[in-house]
N, C-alpha and C. Protein backbone atom coordinates (compact mmCIF):
# COMPACT_ATOMS: atom_id res chain seq x y z
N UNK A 1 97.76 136.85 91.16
CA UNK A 1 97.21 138.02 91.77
C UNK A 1 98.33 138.85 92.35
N UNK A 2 98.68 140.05 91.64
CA UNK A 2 99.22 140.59 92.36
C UNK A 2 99.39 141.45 93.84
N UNK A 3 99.58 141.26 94.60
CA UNK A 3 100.15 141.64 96.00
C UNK A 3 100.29 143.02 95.69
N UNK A 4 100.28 143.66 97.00
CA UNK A 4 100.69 145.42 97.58
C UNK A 4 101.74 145.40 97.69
N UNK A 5 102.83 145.54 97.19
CA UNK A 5 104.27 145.85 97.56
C UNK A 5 105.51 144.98 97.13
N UNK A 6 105.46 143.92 98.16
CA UNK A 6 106.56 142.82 97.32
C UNK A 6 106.53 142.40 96.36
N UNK A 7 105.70 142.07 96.19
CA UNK A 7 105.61 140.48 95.13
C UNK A 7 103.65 139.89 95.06
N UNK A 8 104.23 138.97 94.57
CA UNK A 8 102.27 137.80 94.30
C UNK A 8 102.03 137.54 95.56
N UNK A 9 100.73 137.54 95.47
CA UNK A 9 99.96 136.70 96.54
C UNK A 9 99.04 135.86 96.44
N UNK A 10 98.96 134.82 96.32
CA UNK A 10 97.80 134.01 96.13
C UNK A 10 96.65 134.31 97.41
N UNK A 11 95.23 134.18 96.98
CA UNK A 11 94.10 134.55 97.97
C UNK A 11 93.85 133.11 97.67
N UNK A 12 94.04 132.68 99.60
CA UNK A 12 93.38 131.33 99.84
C UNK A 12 92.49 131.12 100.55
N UNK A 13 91.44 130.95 100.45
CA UNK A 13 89.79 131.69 101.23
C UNK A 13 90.02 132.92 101.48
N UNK A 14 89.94 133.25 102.41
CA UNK A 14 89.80 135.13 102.75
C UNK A 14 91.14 135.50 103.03
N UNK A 15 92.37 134.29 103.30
CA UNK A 15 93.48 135.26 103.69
C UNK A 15 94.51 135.39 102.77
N UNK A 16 95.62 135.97 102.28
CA UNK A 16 96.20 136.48 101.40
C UNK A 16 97.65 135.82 101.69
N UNK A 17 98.37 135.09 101.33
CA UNK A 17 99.66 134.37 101.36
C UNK A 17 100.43 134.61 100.69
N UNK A 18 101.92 134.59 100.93
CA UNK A 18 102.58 135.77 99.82
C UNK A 18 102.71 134.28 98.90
N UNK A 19 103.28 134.64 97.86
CA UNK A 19 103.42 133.38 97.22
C UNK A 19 104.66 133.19 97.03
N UNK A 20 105.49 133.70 97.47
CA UNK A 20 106.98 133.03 97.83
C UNK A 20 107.15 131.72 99.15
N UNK A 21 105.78 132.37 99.96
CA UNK A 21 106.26 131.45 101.38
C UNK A 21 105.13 129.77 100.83
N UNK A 22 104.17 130.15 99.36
CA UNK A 22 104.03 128.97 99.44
C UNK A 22 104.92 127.99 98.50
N UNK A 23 105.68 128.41 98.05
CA UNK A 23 106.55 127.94 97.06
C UNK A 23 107.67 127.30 97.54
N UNK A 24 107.98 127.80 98.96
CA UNK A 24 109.27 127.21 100.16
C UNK A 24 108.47 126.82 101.44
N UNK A 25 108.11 126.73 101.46
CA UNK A 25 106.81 126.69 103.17
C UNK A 25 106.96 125.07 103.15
N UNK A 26 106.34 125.09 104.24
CA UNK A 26 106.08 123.18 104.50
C UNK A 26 105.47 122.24 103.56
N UNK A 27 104.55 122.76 102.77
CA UNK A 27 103.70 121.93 101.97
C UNK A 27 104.79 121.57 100.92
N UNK A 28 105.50 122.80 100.18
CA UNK A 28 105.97 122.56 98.85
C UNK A 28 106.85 120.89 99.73
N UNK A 29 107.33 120.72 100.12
CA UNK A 29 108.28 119.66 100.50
C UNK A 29 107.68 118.49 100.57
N UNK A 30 106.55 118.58 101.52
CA UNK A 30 105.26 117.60 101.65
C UNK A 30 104.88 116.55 100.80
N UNK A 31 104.57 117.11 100.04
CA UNK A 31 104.00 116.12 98.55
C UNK A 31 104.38 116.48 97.92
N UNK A 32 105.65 116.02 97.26
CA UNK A 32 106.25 115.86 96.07
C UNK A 32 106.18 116.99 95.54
N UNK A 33 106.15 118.40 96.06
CA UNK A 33 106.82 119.25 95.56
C UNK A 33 105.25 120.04 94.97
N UNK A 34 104.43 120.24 95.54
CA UNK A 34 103.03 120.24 95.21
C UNK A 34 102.68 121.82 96.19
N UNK A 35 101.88 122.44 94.95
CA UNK A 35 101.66 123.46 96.14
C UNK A 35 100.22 123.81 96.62
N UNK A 36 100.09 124.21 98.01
CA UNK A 36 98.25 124.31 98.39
C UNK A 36 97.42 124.12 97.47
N UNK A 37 97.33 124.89 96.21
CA UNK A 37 96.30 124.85 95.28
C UNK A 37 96.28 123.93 94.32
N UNK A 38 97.50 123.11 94.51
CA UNK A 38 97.10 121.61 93.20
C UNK A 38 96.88 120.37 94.53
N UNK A 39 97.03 120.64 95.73
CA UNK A 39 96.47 119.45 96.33
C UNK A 39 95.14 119.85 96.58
N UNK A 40 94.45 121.17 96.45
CA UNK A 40 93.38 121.52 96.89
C UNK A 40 92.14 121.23 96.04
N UNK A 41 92.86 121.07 94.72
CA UNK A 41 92.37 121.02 93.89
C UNK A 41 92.69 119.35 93.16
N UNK A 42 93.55 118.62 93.62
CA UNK A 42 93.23 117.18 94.00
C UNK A 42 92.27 116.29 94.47
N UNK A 43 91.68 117.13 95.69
CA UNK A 43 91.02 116.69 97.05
C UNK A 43 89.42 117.06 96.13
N UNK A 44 89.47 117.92 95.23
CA UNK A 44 88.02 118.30 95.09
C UNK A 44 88.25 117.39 93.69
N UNK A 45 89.03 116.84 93.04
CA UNK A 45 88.62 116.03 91.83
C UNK A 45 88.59 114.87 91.82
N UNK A 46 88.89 114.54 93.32
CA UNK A 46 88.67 113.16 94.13
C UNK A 46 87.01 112.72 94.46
N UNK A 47 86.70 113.96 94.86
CA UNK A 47 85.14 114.29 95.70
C UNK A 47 84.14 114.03 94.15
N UNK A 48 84.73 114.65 93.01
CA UNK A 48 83.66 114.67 91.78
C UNK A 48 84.56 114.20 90.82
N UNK A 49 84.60 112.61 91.09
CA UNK A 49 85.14 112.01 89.46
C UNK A 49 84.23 111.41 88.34
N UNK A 50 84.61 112.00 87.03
CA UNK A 50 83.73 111.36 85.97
C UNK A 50 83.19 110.39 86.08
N UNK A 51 82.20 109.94 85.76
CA UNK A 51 82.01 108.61 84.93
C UNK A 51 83.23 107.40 84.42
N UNK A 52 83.70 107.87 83.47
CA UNK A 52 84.95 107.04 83.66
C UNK A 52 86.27 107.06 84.30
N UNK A 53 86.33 107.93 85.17
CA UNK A 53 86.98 107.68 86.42
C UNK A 53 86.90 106.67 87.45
N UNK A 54 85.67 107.24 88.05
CA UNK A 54 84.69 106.17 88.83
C UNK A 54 84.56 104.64 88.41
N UNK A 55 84.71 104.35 87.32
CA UNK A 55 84.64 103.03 86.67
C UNK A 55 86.08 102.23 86.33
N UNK A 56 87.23 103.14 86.32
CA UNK A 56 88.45 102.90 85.72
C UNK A 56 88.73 102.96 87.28
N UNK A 57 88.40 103.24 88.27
CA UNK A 57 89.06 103.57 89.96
C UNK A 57 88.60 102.42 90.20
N UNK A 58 87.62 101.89 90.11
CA UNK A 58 86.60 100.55 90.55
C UNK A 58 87.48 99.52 90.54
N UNK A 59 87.98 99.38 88.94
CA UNK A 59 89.15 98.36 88.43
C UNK A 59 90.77 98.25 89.02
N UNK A 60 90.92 99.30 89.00
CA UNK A 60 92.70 99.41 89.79
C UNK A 60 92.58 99.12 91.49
N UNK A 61 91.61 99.40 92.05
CA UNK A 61 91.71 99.58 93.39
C UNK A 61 91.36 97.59 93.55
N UNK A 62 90.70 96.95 92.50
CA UNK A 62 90.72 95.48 93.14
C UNK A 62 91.26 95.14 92.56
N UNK A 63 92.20 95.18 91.58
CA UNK A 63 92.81 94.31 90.31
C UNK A 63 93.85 94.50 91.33
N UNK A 64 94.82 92.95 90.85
CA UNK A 64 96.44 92.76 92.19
C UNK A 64 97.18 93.72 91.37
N UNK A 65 97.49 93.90 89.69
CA UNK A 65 98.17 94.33 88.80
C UNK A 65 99.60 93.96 89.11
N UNK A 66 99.96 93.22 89.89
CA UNK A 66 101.42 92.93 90.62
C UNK A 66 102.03 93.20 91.97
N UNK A 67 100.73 93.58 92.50
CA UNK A 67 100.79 94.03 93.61
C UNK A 67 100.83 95.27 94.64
N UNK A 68 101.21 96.36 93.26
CA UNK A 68 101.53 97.73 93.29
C UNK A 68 99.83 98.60 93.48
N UNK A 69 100.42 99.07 94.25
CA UNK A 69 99.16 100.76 94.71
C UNK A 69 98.48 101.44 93.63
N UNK A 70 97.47 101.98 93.53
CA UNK A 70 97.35 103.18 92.78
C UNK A 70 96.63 104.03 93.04
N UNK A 71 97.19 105.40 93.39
CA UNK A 71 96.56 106.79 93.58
C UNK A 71 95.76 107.41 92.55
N UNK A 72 94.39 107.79 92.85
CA UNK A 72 93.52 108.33 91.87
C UNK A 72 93.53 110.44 92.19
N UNK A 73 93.32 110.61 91.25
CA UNK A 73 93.78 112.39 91.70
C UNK A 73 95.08 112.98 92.44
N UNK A 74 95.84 112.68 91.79
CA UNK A 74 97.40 112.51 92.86
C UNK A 74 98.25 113.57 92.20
N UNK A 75 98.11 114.72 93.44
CA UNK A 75 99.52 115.64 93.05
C UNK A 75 101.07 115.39 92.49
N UNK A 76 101.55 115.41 91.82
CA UNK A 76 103.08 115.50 91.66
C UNK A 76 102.97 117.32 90.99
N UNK A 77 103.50 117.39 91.72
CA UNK A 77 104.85 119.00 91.00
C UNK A 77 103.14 119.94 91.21
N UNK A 78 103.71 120.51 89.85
CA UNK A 78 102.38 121.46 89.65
C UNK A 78 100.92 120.75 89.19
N UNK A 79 100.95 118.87 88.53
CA UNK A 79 99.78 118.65 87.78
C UNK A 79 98.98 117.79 88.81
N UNK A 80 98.03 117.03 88.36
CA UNK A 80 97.23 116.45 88.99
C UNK A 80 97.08 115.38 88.09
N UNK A 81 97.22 114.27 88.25
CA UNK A 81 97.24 113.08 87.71
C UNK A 81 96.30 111.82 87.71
N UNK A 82 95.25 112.11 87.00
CA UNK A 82 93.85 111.41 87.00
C UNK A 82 94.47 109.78 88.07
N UNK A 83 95.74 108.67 87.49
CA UNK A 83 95.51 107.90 87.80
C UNK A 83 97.30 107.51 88.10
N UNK A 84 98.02 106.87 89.40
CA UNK A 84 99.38 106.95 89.23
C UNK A 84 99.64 106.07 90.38
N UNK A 85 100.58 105.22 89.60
CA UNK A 85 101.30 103.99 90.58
C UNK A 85 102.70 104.68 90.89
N UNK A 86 102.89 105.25 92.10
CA UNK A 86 104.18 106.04 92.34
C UNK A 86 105.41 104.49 92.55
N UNK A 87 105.36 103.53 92.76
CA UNK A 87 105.92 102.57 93.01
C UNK A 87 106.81 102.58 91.69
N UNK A 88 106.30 102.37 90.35
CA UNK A 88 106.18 101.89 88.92
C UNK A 88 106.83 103.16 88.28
N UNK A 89 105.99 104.46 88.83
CA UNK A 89 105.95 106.12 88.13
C UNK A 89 105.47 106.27 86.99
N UNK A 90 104.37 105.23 87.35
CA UNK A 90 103.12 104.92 85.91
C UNK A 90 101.89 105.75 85.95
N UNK A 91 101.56 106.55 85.31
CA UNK A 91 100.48 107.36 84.74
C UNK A 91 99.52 106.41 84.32
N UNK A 92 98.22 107.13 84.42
CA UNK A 92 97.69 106.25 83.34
C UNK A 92 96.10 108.01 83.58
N UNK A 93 96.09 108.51 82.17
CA UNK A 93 95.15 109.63 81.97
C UNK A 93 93.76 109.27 81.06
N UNK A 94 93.44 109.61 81.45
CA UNK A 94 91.71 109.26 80.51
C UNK A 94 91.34 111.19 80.55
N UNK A 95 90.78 111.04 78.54
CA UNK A 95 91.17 112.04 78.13
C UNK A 95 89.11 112.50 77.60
N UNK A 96 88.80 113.40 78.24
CA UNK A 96 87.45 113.78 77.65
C UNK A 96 87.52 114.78 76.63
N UNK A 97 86.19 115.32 76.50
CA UNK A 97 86.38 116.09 75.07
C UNK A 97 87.15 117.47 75.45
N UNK A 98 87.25 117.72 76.76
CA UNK A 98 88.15 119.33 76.71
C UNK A 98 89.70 118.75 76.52
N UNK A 99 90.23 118.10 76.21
CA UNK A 99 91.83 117.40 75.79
C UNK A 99 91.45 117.62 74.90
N UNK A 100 90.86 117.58 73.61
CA UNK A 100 91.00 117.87 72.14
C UNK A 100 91.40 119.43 72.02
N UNK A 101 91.27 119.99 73.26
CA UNK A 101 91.29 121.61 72.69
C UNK A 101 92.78 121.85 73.73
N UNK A 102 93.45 120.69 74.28
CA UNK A 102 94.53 120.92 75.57
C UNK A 102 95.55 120.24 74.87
N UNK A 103 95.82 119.76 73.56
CA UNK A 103 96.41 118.49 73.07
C UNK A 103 97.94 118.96 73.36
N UNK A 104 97.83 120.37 73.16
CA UNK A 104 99.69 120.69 73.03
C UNK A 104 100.00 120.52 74.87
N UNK A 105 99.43 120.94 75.98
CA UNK A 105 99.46 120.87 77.26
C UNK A 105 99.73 119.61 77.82
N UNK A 106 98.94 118.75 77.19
CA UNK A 106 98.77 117.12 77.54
C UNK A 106 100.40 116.84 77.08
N UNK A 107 100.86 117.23 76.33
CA UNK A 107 101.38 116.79 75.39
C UNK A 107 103.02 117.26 76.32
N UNK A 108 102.95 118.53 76.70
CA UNK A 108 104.30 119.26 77.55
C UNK A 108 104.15 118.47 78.79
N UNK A 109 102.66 118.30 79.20
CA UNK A 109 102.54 116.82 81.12
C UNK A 109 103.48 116.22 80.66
N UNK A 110 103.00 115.80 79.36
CA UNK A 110 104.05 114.14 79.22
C UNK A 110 105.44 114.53 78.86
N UNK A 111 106.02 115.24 78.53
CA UNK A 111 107.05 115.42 78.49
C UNK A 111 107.95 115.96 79.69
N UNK A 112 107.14 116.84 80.76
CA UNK A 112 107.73 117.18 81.33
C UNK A 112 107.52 115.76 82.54
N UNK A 113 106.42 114.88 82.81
CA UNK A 113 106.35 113.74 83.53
C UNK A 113 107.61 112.92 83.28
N UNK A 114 108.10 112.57 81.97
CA UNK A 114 108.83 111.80 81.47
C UNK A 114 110.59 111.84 82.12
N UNK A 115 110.57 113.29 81.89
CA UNK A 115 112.10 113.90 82.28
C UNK A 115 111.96 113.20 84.01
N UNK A 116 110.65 113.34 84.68
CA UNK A 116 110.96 112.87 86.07
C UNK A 116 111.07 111.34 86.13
N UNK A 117 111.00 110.69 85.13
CA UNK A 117 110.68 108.86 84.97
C UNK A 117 109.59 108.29 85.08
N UNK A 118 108.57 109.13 84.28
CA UNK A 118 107.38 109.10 84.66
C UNK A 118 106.72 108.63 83.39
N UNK A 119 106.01 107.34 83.19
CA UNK A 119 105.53 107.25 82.02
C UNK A 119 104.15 106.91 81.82
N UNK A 120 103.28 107.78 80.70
CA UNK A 120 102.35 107.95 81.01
C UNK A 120 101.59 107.51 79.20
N UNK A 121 100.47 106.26 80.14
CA UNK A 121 99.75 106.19 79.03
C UNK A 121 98.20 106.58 79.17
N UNK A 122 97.45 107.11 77.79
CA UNK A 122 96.23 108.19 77.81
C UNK A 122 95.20 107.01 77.15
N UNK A 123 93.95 107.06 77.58
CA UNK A 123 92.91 106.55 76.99
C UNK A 123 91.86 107.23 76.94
N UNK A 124 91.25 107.65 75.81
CA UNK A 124 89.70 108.06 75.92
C UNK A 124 88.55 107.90 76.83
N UNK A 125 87.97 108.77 77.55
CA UNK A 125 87.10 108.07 78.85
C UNK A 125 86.39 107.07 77.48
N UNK A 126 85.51 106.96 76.57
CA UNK A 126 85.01 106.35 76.05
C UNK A 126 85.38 104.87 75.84
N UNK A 127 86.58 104.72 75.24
CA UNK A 127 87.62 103.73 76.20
C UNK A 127 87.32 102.95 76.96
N UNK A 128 86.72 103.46 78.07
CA UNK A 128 87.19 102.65 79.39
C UNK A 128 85.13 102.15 79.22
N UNK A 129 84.47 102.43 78.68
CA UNK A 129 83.24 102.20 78.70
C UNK A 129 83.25 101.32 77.58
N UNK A 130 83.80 101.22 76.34
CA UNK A 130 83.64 100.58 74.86
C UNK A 130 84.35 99.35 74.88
N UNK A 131 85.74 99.79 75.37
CA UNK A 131 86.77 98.66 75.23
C UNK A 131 87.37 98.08 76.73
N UNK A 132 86.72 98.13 77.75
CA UNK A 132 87.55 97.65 78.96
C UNK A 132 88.60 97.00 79.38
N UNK A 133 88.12 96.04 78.12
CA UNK A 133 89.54 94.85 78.23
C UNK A 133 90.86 95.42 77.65
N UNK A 134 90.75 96.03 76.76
CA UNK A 134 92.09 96.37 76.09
C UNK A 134 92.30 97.67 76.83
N UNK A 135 91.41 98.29 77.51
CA UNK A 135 92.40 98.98 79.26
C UNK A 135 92.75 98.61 79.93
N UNK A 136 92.43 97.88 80.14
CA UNK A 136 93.20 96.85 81.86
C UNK A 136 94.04 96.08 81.24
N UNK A 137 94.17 95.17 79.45
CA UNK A 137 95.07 94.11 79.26
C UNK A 137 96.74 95.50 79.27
N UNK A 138 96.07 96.96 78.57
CA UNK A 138 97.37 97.89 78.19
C UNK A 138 97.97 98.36 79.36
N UNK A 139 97.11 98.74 80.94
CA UNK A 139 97.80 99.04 81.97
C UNK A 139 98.47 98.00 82.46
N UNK A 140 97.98 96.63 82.18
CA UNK A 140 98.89 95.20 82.86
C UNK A 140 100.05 95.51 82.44
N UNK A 141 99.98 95.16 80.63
CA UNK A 141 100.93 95.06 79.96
C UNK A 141 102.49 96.57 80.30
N UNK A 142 101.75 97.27 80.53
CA UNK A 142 102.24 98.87 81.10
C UNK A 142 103.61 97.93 82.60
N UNK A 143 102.71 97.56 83.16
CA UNK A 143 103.03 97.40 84.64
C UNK A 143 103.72 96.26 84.87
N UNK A 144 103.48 95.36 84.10
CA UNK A 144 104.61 94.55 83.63
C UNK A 144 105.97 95.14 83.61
N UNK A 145 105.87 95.86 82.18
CA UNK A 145 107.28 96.34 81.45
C UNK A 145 107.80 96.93 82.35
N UNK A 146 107.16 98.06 83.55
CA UNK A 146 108.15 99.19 84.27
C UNK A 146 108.11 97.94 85.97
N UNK A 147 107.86 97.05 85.92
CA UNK A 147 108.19 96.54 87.32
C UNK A 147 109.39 95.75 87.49
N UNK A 148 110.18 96.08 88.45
CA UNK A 148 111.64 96.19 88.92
C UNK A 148 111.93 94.35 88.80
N UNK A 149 112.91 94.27 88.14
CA UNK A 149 113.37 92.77 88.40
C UNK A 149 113.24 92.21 89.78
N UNK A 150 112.91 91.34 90.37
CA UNK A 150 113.05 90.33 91.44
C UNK A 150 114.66 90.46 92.25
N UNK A 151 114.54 90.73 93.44
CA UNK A 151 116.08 90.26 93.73
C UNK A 151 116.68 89.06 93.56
N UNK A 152 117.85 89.17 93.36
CA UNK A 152 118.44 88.06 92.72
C UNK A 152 118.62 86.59 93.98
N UNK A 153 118.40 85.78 93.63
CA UNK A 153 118.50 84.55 94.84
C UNK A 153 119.84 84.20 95.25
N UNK A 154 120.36 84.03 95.91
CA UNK A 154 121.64 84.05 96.45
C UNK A 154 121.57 82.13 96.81
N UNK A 155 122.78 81.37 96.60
CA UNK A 155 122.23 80.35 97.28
C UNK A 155 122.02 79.67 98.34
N UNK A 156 121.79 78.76 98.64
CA UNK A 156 121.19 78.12 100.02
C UNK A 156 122.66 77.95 100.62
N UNK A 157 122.65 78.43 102.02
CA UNK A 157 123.63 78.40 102.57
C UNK A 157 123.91 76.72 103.17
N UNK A 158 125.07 75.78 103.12
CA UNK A 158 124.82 74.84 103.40
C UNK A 158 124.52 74.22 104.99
N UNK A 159 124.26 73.17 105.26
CA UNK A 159 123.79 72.93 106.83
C UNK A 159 125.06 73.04 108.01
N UNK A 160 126.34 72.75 107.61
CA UNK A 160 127.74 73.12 107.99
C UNK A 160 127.85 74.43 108.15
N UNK A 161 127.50 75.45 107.40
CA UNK A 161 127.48 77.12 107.61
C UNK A 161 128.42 77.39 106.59
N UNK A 162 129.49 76.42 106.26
CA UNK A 162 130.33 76.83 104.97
C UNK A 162 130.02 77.69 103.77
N UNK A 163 130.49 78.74 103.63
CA UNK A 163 130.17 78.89 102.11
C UNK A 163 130.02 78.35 100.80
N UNK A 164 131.11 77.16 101.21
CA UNK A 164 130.86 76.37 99.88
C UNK A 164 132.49 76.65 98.90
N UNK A 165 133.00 77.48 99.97
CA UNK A 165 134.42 77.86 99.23
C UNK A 165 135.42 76.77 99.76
N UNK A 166 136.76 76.92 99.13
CA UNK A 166 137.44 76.13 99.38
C UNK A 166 138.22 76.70 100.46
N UNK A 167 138.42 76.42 101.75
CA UNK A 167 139.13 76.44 102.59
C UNK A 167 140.00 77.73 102.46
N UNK A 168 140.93 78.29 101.59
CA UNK A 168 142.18 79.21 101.44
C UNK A 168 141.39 80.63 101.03
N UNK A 169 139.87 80.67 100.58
CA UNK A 169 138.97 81.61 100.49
C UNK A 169 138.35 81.61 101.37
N UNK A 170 138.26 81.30 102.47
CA UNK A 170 136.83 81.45 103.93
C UNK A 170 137.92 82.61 104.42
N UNK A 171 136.87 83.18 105.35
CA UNK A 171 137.40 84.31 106.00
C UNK A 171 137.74 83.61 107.30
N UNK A 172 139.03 83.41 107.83
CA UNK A 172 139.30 82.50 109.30
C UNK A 172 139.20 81.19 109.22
N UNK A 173 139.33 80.79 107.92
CA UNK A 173 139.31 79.39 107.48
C UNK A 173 141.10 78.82 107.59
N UNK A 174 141.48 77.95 107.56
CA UNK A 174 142.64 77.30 107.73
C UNK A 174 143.67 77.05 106.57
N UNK A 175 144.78 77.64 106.01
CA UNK A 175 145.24 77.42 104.82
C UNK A 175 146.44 76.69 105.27
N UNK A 176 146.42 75.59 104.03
CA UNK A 176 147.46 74.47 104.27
C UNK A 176 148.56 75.36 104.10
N UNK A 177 149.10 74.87 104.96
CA UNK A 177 150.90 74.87 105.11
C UNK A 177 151.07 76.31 106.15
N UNK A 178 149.66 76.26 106.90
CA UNK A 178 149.89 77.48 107.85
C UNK A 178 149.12 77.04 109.62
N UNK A 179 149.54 77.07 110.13
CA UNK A 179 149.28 76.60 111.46
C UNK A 179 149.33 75.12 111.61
N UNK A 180 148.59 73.90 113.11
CA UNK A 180 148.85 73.09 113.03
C UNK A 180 147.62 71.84 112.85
């Protein structure tokens, strides 16, 4: 919408915001870089989720999947992301019949998701009603592959406090042929 004078303005209920100050303002920083109208529009696809939303949300929110979170309607950047483990930066989209007519769009999400380390796999809402198991076995299998190795175990320090080194490697340890 263009603005009187400067520049755009987005109309957000009745008042008029330039759209430079929402593009730098507090919010853009907030959430991941998200502006008023894709969290606003988050919050309302939270309030009215499909059918297989509602049924695919049911599953992630009790399944352990490894332990990791998952946000349903979740801003990043400009999109809105039916389903997303920010831990992982795992997607997971369920696609109704208006994606057959969005295929090239879907198609730039994922590419432009990707460039951020974002990987994203799509299932048919039908999918999640026909085949359940082979949704939840492909998001496991998903969440598996992108979850971070274990820190590495270091070993048991011994009951002496020694490292386990030899004397001429301790830090303040005693090297032969030096003191008494």
């Amino acid at each position: 919408m263009l603005g009187e004078g400067v520049g755009m303005e987005y109309a957000w209920g009745r008042s008029r915001v330039p759209l430079e100050d929402l593009m730098t303002g507090p919010s853009r920083s907030r959430i991941r870089g998200t502006l008023p109208v894709v969290e606003a529009s988050a919050r309302t696809m939270r309030r009215q989720p499909t059918p297989a939303e509602r049924v695919l949300w049911q599953t992630l929110r009790t399944s352990p999947f490894g332990g990791y979170g998952w946000r349903r309607q979740h801003p990043v950047g400009r999109f809105v992301l039916d389903f997303c483990c920010p831990q992982l930066r795992l997607v997971v989209a369920l696609d109704g019949d208006v994606h057959m007519q969005q295929a090239g769009y879907d198609e730039d999400r994922t590419a432009h998701l990707a460039i951020h380390g974002y990987h994203v796999i799509r299932f048919a809402n039908r999918d999640v009603f026909d085949h359940p198991e082979v949704v939840i076995a492909t998001i496991a299998s998903a969440c598996n592959k992108r979850a971070p190795l274990p820190p590495a175990k270091h070993p048991p320090t011994p009951p002496d406090g020694s490292t386990g080194s030899p004397p001429h490697q301790r830090c303040g340890g005693v090297r032969e042929g030096v003191g008494g």
